[in-house]
Protein backbone atom coordinates (compact mmCIF):
# COMPACT_ATOMS: atom_id res chain seq x y z
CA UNK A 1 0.00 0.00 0.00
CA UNK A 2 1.14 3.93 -0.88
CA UNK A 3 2.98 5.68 1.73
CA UNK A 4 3.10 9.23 1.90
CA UNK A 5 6.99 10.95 1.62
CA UNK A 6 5.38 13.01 4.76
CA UNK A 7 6.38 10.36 6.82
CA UNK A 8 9.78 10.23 5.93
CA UNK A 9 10.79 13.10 7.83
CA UNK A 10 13.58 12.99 10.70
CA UNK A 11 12.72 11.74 13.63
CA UNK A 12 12.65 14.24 16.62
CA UNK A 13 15.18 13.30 18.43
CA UNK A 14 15.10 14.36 21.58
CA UNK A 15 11.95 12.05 21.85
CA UNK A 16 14.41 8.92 21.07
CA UNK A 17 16.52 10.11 24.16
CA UNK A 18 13.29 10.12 26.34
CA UNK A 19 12.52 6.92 25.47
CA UNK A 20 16.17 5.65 26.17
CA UNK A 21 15.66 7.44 29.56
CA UNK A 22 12.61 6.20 30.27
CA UNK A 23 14.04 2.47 29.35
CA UNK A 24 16.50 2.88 31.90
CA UNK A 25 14.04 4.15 34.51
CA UNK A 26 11.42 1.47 33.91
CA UNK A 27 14.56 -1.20 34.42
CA UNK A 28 15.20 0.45 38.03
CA UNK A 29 18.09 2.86 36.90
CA UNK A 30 18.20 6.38 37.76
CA UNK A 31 18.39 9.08 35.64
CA UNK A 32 19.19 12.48 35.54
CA UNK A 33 16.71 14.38 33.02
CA UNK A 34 18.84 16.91 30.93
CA UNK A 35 16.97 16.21 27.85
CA UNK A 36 13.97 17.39 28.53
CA UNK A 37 12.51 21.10 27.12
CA UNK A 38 10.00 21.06 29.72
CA UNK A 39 9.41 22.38 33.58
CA UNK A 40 9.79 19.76 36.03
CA UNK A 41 7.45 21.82 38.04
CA UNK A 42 3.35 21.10 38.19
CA UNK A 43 1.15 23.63 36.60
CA UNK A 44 0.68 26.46 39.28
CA UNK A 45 -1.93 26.24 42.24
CA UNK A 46 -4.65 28.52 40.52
CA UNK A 47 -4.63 26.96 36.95
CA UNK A 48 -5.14 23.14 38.95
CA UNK A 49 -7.79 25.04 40.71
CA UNK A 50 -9.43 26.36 37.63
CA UNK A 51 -9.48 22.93 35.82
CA UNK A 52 -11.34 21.44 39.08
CA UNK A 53 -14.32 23.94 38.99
CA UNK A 54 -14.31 23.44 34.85
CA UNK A 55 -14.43 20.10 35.44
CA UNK A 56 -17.64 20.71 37.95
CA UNK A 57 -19.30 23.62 36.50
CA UNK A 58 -18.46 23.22 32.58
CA UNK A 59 -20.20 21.08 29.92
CA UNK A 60 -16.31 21.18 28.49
CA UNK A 61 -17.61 20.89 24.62
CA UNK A 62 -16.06 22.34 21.49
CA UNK A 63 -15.24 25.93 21.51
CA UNK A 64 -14.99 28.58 19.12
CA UNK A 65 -12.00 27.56 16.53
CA UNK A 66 -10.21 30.28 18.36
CA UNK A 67 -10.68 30.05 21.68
CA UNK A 68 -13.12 30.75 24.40
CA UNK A 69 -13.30 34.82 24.53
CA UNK A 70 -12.26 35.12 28.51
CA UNK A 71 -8.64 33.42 27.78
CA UNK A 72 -8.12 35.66 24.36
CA UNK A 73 -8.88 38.72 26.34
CA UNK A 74 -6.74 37.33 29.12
CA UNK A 75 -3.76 37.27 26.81
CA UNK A 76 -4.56 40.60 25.65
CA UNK A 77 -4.64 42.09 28.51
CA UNK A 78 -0.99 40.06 29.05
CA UNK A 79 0.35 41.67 26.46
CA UNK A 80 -0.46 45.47 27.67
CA UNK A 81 0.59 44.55 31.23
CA UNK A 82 3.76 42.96 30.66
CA UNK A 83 5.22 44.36 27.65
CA UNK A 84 2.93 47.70 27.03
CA UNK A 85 1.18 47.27 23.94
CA UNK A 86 -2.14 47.17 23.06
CA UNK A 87 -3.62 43.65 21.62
CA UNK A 88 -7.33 43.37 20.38
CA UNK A 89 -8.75 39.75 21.16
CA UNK A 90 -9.81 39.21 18.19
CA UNK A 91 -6.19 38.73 16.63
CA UNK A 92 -5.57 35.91 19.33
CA UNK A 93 -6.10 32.79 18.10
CA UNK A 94 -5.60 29.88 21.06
CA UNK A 95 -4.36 26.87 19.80
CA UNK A 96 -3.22 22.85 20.26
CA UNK A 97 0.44 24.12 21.65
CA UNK A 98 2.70 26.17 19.90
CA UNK A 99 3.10 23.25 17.22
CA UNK A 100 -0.36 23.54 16.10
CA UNK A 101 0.25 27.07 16.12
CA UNK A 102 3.16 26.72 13.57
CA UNK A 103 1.29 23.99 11.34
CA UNK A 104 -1.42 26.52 10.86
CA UNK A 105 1.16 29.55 10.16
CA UNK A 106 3.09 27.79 7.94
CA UNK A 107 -0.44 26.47 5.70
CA UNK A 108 -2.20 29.99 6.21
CA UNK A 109 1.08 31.88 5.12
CA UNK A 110 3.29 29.92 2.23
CA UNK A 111 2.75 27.69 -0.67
CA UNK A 112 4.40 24.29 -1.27
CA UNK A 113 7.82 25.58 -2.94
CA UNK A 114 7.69 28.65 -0.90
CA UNK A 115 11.17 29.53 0.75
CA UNK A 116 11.01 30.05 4.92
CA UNK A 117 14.46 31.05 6.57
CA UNK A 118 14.82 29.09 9.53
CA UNK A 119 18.20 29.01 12.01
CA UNK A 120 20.84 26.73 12.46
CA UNK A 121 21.00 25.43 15.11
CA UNK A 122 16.95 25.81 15.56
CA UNK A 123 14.00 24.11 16.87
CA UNK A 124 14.14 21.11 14.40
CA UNK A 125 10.06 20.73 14.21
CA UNK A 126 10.13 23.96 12.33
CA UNK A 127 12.56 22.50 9.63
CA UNK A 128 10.71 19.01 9.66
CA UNK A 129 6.97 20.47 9.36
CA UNK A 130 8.04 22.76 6.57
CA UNK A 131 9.64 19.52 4.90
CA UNK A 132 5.79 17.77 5.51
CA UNK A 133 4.32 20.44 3.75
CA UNK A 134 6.96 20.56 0.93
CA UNK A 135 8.08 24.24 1.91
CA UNK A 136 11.24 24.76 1.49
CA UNK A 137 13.42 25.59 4.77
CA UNK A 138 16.46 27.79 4.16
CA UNK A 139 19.09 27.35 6.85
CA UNK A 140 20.68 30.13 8.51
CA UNK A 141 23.74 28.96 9.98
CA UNK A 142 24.46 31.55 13.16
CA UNK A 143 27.40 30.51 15.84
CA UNK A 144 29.28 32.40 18.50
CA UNK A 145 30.45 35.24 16.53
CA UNK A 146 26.70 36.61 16.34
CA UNK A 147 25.82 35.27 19.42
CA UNK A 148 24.05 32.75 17.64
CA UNK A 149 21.35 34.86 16.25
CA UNK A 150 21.45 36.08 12.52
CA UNK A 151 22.68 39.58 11.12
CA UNK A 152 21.23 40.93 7.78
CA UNK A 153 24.64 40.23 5.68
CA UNK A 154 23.45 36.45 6.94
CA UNK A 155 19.86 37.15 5.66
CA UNK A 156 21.53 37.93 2.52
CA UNK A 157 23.66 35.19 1.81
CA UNK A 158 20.55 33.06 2.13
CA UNK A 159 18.29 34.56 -0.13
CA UNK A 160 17.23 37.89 1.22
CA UNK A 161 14.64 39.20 -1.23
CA UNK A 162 13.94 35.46 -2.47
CA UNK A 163 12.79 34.48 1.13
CA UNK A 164 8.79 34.56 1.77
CA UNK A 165 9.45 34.20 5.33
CA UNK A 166 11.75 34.00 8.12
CA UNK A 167 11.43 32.35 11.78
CA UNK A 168 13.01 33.63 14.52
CA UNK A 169 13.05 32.48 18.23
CA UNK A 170 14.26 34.67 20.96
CA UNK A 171 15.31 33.08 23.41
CA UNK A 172 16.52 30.37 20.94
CA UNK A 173 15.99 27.05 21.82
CA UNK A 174 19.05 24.88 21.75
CA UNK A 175 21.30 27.82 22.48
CA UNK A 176 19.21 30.29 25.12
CA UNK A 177 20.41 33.25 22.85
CA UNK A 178 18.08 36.14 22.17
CA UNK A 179 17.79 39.72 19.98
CA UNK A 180 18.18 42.44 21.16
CA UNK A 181 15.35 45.26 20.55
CA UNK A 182 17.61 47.12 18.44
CA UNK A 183 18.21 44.12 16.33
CA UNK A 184 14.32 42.90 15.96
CA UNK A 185 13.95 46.14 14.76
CA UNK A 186 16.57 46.08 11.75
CA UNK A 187 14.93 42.45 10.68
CA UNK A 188 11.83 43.45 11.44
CA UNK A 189 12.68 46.76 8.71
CA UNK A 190 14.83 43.99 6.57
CA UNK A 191 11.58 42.12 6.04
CA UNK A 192 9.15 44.88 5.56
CA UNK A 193 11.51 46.12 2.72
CA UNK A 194 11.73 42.54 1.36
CA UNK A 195 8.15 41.65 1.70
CA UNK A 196 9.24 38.43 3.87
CA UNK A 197 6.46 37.39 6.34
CA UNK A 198 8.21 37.52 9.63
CA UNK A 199 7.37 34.42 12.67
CA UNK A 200 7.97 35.23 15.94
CA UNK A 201 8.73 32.19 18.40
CA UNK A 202 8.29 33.67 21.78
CA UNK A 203 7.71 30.87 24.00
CA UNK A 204 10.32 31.52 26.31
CA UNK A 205 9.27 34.90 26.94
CA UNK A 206 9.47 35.81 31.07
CA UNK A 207 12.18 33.03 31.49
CA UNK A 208 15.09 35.69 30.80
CA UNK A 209 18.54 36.11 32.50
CA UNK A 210 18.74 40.15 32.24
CA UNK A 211 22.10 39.19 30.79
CA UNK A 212 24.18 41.72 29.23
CA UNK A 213 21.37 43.76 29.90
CA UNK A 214 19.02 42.18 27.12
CA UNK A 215 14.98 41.92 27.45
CA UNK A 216 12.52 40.02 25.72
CA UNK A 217 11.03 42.72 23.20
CA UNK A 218 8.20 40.96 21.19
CA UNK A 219 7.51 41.61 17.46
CA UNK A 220 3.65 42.87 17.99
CA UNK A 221 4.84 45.78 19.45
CA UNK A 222 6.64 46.81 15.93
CA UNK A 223 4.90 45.59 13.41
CA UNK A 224 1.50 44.23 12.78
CA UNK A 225 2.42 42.26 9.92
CA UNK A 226 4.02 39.82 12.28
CA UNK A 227 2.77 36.41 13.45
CA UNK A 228 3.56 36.21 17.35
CA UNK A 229 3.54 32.64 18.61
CA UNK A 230 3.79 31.86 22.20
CA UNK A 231 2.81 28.65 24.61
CA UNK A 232 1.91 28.09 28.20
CA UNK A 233 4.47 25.10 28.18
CA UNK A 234 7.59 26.84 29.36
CA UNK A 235 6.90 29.97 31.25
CA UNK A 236 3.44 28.80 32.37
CA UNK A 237 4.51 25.19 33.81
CA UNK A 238 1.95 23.54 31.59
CA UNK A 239 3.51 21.51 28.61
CA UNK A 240 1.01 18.34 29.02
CA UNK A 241 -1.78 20.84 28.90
CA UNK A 242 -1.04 20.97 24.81
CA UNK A 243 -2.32 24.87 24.59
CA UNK A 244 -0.37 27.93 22.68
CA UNK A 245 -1.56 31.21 20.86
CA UNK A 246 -0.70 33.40 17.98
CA UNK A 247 -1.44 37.39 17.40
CA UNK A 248 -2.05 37.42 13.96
CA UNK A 249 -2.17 40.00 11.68
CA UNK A 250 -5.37 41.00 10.29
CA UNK A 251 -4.89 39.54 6.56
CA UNK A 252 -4.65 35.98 8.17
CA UNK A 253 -7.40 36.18 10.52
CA UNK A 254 -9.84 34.14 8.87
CA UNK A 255 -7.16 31.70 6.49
CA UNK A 256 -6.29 30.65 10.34
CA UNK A 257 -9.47 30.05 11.52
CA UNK A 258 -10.54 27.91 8.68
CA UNK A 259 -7.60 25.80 9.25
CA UNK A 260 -8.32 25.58 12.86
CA UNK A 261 -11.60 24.89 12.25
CA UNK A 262 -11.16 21.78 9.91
CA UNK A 263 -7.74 20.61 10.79
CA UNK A 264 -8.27 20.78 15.09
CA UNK A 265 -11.90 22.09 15.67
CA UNK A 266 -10.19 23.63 19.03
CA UNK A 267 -7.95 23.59 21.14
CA UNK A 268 -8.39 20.95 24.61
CA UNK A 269 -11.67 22.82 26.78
CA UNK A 270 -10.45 22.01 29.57
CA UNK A 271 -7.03 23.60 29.41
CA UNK A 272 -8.79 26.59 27.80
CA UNK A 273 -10.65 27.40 31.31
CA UNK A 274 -8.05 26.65 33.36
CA UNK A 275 -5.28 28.77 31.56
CA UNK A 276 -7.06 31.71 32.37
CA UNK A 277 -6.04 31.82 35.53
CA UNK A 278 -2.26 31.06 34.83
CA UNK A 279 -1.68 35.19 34.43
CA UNK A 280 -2.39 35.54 38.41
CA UNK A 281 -0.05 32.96 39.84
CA UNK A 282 3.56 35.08 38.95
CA UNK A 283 5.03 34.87 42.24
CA UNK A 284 4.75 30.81 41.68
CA UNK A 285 5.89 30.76 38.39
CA UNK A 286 8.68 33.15 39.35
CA UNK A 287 10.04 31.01 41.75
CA UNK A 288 10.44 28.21 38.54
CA UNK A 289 12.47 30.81 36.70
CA UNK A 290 14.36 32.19 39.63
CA UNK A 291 15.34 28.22 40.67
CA UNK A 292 15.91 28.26 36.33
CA UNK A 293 18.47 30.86 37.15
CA UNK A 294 20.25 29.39 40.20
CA UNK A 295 20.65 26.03 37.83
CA UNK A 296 21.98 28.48 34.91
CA UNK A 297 24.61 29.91 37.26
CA UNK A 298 25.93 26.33 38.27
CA UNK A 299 26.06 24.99 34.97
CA UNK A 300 28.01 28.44 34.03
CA UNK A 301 30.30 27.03 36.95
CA UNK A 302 30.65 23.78 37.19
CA UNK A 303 30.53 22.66 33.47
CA UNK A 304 34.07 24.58 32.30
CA UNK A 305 35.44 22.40 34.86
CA UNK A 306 34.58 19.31 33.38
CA UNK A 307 36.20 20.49 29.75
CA UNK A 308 32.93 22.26 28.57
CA UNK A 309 34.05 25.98 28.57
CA UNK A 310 32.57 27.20 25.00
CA UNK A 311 28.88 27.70 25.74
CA UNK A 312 26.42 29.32 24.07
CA UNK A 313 25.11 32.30 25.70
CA UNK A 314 21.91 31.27 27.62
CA UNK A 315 20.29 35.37 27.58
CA UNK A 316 16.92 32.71 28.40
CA UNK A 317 14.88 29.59 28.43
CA UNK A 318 16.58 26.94 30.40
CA UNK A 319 19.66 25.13 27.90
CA UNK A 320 22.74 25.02 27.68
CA UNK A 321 24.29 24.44 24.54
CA UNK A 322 27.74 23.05 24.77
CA UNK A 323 30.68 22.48 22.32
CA UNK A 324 31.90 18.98 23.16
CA UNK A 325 34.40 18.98 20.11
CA UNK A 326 37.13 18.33 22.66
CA UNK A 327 36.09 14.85 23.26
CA UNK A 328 33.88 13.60 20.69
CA UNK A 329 32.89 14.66 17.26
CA UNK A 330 29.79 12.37 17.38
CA UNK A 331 27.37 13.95 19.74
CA UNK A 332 24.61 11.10 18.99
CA UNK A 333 27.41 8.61 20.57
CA UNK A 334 28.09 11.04 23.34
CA UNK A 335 24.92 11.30 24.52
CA UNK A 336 24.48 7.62 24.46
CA UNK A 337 27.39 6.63 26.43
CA UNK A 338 27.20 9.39 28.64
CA UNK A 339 23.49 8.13 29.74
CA UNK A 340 24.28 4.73 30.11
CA UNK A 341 27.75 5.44 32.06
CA UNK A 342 26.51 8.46 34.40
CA UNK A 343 22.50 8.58 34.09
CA UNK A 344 23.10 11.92 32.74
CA UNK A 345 20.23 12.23 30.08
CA UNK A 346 21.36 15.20 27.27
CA UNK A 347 20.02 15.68 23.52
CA UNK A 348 23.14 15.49 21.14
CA UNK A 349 23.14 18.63 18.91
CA UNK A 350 22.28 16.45 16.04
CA UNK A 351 18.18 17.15 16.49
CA UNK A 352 18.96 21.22 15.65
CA UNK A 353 21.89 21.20 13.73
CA UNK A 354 21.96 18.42 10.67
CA UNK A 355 25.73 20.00 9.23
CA UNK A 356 27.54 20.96 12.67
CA UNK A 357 25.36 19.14 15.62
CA UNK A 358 27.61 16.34 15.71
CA UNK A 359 30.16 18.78 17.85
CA UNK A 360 27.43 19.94 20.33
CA UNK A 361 25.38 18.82 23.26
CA UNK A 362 22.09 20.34 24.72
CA UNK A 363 21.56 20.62 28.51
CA UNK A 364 18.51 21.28 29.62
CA UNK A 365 18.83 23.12 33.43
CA UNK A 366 14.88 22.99 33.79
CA UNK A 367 15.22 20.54 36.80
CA UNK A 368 15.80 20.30 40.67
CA UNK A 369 18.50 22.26 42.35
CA UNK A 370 19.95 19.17 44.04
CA UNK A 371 20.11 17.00 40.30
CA UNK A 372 21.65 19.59 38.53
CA UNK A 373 24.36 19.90 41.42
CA UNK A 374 24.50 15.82 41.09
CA UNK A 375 24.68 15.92 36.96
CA UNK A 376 27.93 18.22 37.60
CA UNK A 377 29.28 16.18 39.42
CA UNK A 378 28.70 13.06 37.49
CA UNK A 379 29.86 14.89 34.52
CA UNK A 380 33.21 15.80 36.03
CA UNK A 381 33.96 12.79 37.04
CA UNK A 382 33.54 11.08 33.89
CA UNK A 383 35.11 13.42 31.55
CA UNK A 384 38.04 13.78 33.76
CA UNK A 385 38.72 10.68 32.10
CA UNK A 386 38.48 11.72 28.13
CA UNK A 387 39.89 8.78 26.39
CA UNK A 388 37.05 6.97 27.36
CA UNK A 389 34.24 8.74 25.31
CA UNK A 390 33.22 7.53 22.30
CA UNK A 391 34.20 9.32 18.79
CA UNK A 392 37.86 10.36 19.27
């Protein structure tokens, strides 16, 4: 029987190293979760409260393709008290996670053939869902010397006025790095000028360092032609909860919905209601991100001890992603002997990078104080002894 070439994308990988993880667990192994993009916190007091009286109170059907009105005017109202800009609700579309939310960007937006800048290292679902849909993804390689975010001379040298759109996360997930305001502003203008529909990942919003001094800016509040996407996974605590939004511009409005409507009908009920009242627990979910920071600092520490001194910046989200070229130039191998040798879970830089991944690891500092400080420790121990990783 036919198979569709869909299928035939790459795997995500980090998912493979769960599974290897949870193999180990299940055969009464410890582990140490580094792989992992997620909290290892609950979701917050209020929203578990919220889903209890839904649960009571709420028939819990279908809702409106994009969202029950109380949570879009909730994020609204997010986005004039946090960052100062004025949202209408009716450019909020909730959705299935932030992947959903990128499915239906990427359908309402290009064409099959179209030509989406994406960077590398980057998220590898956005490369592998453009590949499903038979857009073309452009790879923008970035590295240290732009602190792993792109400059327009980059934007150039991969197409620049050939490009229909361009993805951008900041904070970056592998490397933590993010743009400054000054710098969304000159892509933002680099786009305008080159008619390139501009994607904003922004899911790791309000888990920021302050370093050198740089805040999450977000694009709505500089150009309306750009598609904000955001999540309560990271900052919100609530990954299994599978809910996201976009602020679309106006011209895509109703090309999303229909999409929505068909392709998910909405997004889970029950998360819907209880999200609402994930804006009034900060002081909870500010204790995740000041424990995020505490972990940050001791991986900044403790890891050039153990021979991993070139990191990538970390500016936010909870990673750190580490050039392991001086033992190993097979990161897949790494990653594999290094959980089955320490218990130290990682995701080898293969899943963002397909040229140059094979020389980095991704540590994820999302977890407990106390098994971060172990992981260290673990970690200098066994690379104290180099000639025993693999792919010398």
């Amino acid at each position: 029987m036919k198979i569709s070439q869909r299928g035939t994308i790459p795997a995500f990988i980090v998912m493979d190293v769960m599974k290897a993880a949870a193999e180990r667990e299940a055969s009464g192994e410890g582990v140490l979760h580094m792989e992992v993009g997620q909290p290892s916190t609950s979701a917050p007091r209020g929203v578990i409260d919220a889903a209890k009286k839904a649960l009571d109170d709420d028939l819990l059907g279908y809702t409106l393709a994009t969202g029950i009105l109380p949570l879009r005017e909730r994020i609204a109202r997010h986005y004039q008290d946090y960052y100062g800009v004025t949202v209408p609700p009716e450019r909020i579309c909730v959705t299935t996670g932030s992947s959903a939310a990128f499915l239906l960007t990427f359908l309402a937006a290009f064409d099959p053939g179209d030509k989406v800048a994406i960077l590398r290292p980057g998220y590898p679902c956005y490369r592998n869902i453009l590949g499903a849909l038979d857009i073309e993804a452009v790879e923008v390689p970035v590295g240290p010397e732009s602190r792993f975010q792109p400059t327009l001379a980059a934007l150039d040298a991969a197409g620049g006025g050939d490009l229909d759109g361009l993805l951008i996360a900041s904070p970056a997930n592998p490397t933590g790095s993010m743009l400054r305001e000054d710098e969304l502003e000159q892509i933002l203008d680099y786009c305008r000028r080159h008619a390139i529909r501009y994607i904003s990942d922004e899911i790791y919003h309000q888990i920021t360092y302050g370093a050198d001094g740089i805040e999450a800016a977000t694009a709505v509040a500089h150009d309306e032609q750009a598609v904000v996407i955001n999540s309560f996974s990271k900052y919100y605590s609530m990954t299994g909860w599978r809910l996201g939004w976009m602020v679309l511009p106006e011209d895509m409005l109703r090309p999303v919905e229909r999409l929505a409507q068909n392709l998910f009908i909405s997004a889970p009920s029950l998360a819907q209601h209880a999200a609402v009242a994930a804006f009034d627990c900060g002081l909870e979910l500010d204790a995740n991100v000041a424990r995020y920071a505490r972990n940050r600092k001791l991986l900044l520490a403790e890891l050039p001890k153990a021979g991993l001194d070139r990191l990538a910046p970390a500016d936010g989200a909870f990673y750190i992603y580490a050039d392991v070229r001086a033992f190993t130039n097979d990161a897949l191998a790494f990653c594999a002997q290094m959980l089955e040798e320490t218990g130290v879970a990682a995701t080898p830089g293969n899943d963002f990078d397909p040229v140059d991944g094979a020389s980095y690891v991704r540590f994820s500092f999302a977890g407990s104080d106390e098994d971060m400080a172990e992981a260290c420790r673990r970690l200098q121990s066994w690379l104290a002894n180099s000639g025993k990783v693999t792919g010398r």
